[in-house]
Protein backbone atom coordinates (compact mmCIF):
# COMPACT_ATOMS: atom_id res chain seq x y z
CA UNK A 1 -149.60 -102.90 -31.63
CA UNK A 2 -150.35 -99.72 -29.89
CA UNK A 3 -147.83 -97.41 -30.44
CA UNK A 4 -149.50 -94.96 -27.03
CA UNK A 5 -149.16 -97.89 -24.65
CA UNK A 6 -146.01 -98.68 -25.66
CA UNK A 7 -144.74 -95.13 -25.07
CA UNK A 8 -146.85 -94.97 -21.65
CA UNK A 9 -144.58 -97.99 -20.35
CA UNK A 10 -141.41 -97.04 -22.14
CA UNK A 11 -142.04 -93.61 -19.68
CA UNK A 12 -142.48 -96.07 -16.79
CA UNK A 13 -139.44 -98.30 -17.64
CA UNK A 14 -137.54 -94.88 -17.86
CA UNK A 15 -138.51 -94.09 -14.72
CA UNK A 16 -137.84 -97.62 -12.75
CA UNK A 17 -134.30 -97.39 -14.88
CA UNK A 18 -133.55 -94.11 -12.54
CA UNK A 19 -134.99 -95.68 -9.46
CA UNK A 20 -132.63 -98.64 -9.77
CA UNK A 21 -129.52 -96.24 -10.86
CA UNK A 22 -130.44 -93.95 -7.79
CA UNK A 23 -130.45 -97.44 -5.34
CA UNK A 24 -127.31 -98.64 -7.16
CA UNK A 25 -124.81 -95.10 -6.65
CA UNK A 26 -126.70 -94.61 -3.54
CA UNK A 27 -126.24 -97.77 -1.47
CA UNK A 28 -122.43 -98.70 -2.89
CA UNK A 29 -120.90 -97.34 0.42
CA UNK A 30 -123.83 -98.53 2.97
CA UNK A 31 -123.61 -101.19 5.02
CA UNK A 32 -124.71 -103.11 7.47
CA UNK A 33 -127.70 -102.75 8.81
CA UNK A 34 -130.25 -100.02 7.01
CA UNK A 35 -133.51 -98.76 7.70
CA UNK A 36 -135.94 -99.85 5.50
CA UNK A 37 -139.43 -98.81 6.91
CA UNK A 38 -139.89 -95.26 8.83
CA UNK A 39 -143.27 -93.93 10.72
CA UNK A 40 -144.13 -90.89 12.42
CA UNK A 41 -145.86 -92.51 14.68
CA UNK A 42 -143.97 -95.68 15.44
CA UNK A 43 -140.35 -94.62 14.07
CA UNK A 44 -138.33 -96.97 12.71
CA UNK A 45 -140.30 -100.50 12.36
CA UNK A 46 -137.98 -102.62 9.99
CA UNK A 47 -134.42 -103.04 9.19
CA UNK A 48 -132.27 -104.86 6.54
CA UNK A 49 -129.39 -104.43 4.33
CA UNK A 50 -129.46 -102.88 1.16
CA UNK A 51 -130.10 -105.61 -0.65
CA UNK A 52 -133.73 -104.80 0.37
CA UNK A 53 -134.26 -101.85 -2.11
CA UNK A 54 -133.54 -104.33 -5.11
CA UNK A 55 -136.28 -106.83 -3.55
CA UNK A 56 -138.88 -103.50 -3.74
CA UNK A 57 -137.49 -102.89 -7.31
CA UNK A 58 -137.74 -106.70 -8.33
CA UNK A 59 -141.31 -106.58 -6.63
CA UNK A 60 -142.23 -103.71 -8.82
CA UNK A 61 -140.59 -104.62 -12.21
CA UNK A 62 -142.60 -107.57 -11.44
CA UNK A 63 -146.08 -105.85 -11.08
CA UNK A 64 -144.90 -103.30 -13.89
CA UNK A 65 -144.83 -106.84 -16.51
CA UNK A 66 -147.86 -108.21 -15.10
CA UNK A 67 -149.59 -104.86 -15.87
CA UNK A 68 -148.20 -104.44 -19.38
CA UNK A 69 -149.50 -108.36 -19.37
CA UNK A 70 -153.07 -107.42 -18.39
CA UNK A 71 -153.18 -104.14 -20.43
CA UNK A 72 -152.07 -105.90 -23.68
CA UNK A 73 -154.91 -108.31 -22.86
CA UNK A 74 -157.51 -105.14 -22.27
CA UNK A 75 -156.41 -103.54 -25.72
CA UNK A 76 -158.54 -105.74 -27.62
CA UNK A 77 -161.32 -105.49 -25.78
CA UNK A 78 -161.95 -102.39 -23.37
CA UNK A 79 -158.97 -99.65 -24.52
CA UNK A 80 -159.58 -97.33 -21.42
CA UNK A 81 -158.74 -100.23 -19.10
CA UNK A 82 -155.56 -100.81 -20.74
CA UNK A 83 -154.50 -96.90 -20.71
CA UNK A 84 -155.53 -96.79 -17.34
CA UNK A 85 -153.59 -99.72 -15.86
CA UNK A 86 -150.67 -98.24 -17.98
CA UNK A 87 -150.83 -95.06 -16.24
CA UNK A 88 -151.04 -96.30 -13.12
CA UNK A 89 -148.17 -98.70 -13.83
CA UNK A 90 -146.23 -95.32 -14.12
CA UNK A 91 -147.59 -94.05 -11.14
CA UNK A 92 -146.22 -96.98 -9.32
CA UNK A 93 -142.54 -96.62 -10.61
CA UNK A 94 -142.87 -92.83 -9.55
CA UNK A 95 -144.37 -92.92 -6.08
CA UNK A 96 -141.41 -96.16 -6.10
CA UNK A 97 -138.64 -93.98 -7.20
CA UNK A 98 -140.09 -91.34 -4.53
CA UNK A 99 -139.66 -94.19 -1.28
CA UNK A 100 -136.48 -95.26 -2.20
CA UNK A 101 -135.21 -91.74 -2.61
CA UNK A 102 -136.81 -91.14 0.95
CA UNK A 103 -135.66 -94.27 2.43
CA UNK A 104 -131.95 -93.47 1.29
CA UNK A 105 -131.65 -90.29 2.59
CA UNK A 106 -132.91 -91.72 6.34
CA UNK A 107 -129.69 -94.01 6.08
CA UNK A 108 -127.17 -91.41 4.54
């Protein structure tokens, strides 16, 4: 197995571990209703409770397996593809860990 590809996603899963640690400490004391969608131009657009960040974090964990799924399957064949999707897998979990740490500090 490829020992790169597994160290590309073992920096991803690091990361999503910190995104969900960050939601967890940061959304004990919230409640009721949160804002979970902010624009410049419109303001706020949606609301929910904070069980919303762990449905973006499931959503993500999800799309970070079905990438390591699809990059496993690439490896065989076309290696760039597969270190590609990797990398963009962790630019997912970062630009991730960088909304919910945005979307927490409009509610604290």
């Amino acid at each position: 197995m490829p020992k790169r590809l597994f160290a590309i996603y073992g920096a991803g899963v690091v990361i999503f571990l910190f995104s969900l640690l960050y939601v967890v400490v940061h959304t004990r004391g919230l409640g009721g209703i949160l804002i979970t969608h902010y624009d410049l131009l419109n303001g706020i657009d949606y609301i929910g409770d904070r069980f919303d960040f762990y449905k973006i974090l499931f959503g993500i964990l999800f799309i970070s397996f079905f990438n390591f799924w699809i990059s496993m399957l690439l490896y065989i064949r076309i290696r760039f593809f597969a270190y590609f999707v990797a990398w963009f897998t962790v630019f997912l979990n970062i630009l991730t860990l960088i909304g919910v740490m945005y979307l927490i500090s409009l509610n604290v």
